[in-house]
N, C-alpha and C. Protein backbone atom coordinates (compact mmCIF):
# COMPACT_ATOMS: atom_id res chain seq x y z
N UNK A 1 27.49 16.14 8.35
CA UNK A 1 27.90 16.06 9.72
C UNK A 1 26.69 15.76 10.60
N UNK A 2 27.06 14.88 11.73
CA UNK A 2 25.80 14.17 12.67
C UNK A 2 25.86 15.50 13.07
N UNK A 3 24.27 15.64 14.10
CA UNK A 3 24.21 16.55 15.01
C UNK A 3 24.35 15.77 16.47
N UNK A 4 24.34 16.88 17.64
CA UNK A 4 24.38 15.94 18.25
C UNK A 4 23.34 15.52 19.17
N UNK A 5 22.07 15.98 18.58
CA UNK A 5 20.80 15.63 19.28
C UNK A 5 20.34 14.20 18.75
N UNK A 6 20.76 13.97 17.48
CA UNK A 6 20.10 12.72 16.28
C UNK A 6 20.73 11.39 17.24
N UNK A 7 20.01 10.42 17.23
CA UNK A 7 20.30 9.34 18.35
C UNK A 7 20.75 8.39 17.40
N UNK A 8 21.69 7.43 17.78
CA UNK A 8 21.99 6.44 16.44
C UNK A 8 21.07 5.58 15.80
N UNK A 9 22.07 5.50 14.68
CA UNK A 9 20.90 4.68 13.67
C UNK A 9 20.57 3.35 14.45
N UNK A 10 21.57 2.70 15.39
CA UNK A 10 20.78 1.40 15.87
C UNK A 10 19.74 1.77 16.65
N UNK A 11 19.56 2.82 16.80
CA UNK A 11 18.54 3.09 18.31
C UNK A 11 17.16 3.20 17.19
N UNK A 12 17.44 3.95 16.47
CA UNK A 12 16.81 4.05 15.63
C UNK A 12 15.91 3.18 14.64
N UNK A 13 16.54 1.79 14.19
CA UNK A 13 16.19 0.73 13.40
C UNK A 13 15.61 0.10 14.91
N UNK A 14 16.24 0.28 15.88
CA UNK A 14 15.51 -0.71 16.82
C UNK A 14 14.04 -0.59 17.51
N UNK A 15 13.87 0.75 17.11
CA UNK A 15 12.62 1.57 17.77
C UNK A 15 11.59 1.02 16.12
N UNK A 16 12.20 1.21 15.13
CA UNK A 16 11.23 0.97 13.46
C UNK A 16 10.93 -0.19 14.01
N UNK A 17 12.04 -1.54 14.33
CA UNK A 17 11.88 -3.06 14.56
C UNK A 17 10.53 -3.14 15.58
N UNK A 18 10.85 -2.66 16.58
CA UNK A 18 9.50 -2.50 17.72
C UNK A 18 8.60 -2.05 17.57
N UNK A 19 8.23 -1.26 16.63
CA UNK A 19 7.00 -0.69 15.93
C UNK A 19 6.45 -1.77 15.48
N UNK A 20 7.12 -2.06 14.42
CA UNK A 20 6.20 -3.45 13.29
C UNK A 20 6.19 -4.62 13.96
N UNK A 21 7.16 -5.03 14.43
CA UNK A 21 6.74 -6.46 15.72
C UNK A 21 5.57 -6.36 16.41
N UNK A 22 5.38 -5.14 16.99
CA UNK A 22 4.08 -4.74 18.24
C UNK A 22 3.10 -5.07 17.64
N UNK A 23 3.08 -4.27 16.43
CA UNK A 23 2.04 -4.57 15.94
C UNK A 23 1.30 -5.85 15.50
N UNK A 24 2.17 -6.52 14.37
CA UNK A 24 1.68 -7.96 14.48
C UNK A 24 1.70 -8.54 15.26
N UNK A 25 2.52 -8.62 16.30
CA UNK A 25 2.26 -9.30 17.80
C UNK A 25 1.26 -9.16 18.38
N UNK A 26 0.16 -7.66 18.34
CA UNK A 26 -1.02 -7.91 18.75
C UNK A 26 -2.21 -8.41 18.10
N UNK A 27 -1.56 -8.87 16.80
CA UNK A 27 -3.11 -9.37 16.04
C UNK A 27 -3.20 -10.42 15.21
N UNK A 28 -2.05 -11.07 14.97
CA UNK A 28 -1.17 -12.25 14.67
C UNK A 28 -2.09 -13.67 15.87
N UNK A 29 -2.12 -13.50 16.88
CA UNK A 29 -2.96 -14.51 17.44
C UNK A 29 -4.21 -14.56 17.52
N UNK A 30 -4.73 -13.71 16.89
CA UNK A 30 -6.38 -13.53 17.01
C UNK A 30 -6.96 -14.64 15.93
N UNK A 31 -6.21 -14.62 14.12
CA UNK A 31 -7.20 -15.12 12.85
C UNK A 31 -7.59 -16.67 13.48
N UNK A 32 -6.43 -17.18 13.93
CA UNK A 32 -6.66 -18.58 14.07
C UNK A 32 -7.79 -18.66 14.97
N UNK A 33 -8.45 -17.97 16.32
CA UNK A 33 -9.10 -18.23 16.67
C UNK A 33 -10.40 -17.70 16.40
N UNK A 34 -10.43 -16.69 15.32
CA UNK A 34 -11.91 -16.32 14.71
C UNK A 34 -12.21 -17.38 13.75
N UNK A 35 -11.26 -17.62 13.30
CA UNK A 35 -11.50 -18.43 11.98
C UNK A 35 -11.79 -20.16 12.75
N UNK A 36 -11.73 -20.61 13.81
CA UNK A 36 -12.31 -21.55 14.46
C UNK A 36 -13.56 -21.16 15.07
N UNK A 37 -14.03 -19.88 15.36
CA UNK A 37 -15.15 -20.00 15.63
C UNK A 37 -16.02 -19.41 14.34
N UNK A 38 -15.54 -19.70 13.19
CA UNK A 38 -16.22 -19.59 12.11
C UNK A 38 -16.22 -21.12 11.25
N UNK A 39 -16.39 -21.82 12.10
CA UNK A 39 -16.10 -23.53 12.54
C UNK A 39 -15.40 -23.85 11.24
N UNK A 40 -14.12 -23.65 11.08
CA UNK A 40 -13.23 -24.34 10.16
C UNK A 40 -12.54 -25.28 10.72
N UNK A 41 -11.75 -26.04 10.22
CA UNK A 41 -10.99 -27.42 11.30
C UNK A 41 -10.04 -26.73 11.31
N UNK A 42 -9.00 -27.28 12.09
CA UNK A 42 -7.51 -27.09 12.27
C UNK A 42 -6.60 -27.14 11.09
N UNK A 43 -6.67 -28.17 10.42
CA UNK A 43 -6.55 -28.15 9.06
C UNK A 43 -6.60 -27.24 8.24
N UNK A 44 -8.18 -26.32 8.00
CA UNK A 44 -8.29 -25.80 7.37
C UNK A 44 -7.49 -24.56 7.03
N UNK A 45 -7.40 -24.46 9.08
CA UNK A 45 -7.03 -23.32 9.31
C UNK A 45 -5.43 -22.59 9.06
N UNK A 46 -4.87 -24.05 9.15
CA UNK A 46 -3.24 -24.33 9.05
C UNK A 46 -3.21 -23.99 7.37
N UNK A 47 -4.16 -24.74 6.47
CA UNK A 47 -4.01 -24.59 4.76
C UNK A 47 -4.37 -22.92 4.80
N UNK A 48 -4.95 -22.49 5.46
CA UNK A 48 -5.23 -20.79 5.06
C UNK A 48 -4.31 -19.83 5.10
N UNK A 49 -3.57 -20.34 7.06
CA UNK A 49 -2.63 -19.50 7.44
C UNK A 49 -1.18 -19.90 6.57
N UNK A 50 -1.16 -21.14 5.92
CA UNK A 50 0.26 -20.87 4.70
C UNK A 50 0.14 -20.73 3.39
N UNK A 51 -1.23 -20.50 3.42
CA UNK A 51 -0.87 -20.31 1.84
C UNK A 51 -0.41 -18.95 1.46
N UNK A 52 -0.49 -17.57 1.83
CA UNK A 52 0.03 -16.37 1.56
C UNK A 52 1.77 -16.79 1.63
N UNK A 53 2.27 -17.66 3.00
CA UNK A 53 3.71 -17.85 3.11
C UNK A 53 4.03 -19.12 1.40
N UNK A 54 3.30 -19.55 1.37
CA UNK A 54 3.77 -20.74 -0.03
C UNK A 54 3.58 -19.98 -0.84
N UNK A 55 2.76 -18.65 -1.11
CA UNK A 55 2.55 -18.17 -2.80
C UNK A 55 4.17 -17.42 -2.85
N UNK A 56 4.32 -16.96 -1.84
CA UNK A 56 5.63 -16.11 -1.76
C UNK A 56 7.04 -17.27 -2.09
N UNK A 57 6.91 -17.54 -1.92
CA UNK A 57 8.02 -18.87 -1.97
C UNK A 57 7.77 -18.74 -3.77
N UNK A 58 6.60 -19.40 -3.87
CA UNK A 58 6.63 -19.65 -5.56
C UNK A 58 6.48 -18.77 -6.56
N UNK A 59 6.19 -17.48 -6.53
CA UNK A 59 5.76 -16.13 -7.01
C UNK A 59 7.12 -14.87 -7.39
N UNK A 60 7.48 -15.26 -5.87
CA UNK A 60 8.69 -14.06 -5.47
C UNK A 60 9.71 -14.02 -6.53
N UNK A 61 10.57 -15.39 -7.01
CA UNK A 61 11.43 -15.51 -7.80
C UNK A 61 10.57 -15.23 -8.94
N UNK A 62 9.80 -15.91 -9.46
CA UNK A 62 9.12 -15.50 -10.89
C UNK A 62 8.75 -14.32 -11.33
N UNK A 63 8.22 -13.57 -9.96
CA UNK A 63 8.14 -11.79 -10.58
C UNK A 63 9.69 -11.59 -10.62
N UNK A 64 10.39 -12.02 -9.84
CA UNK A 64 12.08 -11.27 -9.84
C UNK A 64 12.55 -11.43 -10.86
N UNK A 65 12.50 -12.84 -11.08
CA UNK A 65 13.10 -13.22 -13.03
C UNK A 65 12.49 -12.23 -14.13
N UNK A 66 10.84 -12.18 -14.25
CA UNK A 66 10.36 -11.27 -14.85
C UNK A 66 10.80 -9.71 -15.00
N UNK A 67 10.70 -9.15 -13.76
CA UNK A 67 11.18 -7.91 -13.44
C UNK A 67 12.56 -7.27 -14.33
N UNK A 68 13.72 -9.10 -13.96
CA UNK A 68 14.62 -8.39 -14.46
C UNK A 68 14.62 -8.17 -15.90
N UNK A 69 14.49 -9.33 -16.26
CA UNK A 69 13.91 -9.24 -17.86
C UNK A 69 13.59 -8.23 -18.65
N UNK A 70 12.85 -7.71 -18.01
CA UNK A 70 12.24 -6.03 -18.53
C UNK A 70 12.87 -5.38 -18.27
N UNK A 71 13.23 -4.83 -19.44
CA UNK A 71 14.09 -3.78 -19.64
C UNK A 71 13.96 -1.93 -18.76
N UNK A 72 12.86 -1.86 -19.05
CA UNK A 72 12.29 -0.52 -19.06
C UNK A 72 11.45 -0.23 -17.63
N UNK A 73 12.38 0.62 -16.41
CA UNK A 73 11.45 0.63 -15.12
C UNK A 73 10.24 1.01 -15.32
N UNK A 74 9.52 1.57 -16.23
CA UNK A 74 8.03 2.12 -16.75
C UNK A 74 7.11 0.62 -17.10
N UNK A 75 8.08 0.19 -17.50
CA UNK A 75 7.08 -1.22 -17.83
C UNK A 75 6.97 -2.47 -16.75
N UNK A 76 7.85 -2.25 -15.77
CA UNK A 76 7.56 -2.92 -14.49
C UNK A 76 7.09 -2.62 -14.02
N UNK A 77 6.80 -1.37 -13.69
CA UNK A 77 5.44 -0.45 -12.84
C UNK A 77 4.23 -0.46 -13.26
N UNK A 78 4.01 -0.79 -14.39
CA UNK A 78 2.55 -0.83 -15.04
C UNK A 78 2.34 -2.44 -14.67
N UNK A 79 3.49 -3.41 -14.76
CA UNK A 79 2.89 -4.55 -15.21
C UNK A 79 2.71 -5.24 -13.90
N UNK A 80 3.81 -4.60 -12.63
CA UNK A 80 3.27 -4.40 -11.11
C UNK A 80 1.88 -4.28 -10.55
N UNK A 81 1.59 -2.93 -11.13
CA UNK A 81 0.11 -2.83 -10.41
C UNK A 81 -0.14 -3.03 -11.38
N UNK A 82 -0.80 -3.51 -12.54
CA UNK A 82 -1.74 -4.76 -13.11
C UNK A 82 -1.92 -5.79 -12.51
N UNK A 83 -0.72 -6.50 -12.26
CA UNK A 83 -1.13 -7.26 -11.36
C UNK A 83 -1.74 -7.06 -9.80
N UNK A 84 -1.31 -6.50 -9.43
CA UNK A 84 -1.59 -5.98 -7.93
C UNK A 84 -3.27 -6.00 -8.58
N UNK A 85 -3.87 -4.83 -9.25
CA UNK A 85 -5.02 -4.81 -9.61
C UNK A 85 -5.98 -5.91 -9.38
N UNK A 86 -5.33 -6.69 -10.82
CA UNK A 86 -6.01 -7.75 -11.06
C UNK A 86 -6.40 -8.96 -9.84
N UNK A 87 -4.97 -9.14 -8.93
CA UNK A 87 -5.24 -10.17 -7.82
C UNK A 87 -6.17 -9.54 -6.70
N UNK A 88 -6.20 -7.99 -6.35
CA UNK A 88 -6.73 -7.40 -5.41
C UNK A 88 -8.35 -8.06 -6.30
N UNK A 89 -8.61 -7.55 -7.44
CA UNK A 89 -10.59 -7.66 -7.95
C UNK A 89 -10.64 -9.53 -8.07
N UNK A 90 -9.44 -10.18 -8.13
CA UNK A 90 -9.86 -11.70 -7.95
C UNK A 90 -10.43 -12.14 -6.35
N UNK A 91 -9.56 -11.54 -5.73
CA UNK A 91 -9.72 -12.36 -4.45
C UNK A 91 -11.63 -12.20 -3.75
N UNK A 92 -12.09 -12.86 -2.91
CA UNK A 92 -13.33 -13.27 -2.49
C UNK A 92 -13.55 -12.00 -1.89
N UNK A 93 -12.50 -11.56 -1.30
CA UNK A 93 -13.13 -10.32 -0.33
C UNK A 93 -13.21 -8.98 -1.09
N UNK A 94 -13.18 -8.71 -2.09
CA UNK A 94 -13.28 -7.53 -3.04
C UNK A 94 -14.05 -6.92 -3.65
C-alpha cells in the first residue's frame, strides 16, 4: 500500500531524468573546446567525439549475442569485467 507522503513515480523518474541531464549538460560542452585548444582540428575532434558512440553501435550487439550464449550468469560476470579490465589497462590514459 502507497503512503501518502511518497510522491509519484512520474515525479519521481522526472526529478532521476533532471539529475543526469544537468549533469551532462554542464560538461558535455566543454571537451570540444579543450580539446581545440589542445590544437586538434575539427575533424579530429568530431573522429574523437564519435568514436565511443560507433564502438557502441558495433560492440553492444556482440557482447549481447555473447552474453546470451553463455550459459552460466558466473561466467558472464567474470568474462564482463575481464573485459572491462583489460580495455580500462589498454586505453592511453591508464
Amino acid at each position: 500500500m502507497k503512503s501518502a507522503t511518497s510522491p509519484p513515480r512520474a515525479w519521481r523518474l522526472g526529478f532521476l531524468y533532471a539529475a543526469v541531464f544537468l549533469v551532462g549538460g554542464c560538461y558535455q560542452p566543454y571537451p570540444p573546446v579543450w580539446l581545440h585548444w589542445r590544437e586538434l582540428t575539427p575533424d579530429q575532434i568530431a573522429v574523437l567525439l564519435a568514436k565511443p558512440l560507433f564502438s557502441r553501435i558495433v560492440f553492444t550487439p556482440a557482447i549481447s549475442f555473447a552474453a546470451d550464449r553463455a550459459g552460466n550468469r558466473a561466467t558472464r560476470s567474470v568474462i564482463a569485467s575481464a573485459a572491462s579490465i583489460g580495455a580500462r589497462r589498454a586505453s592511453p590514459t591508464a
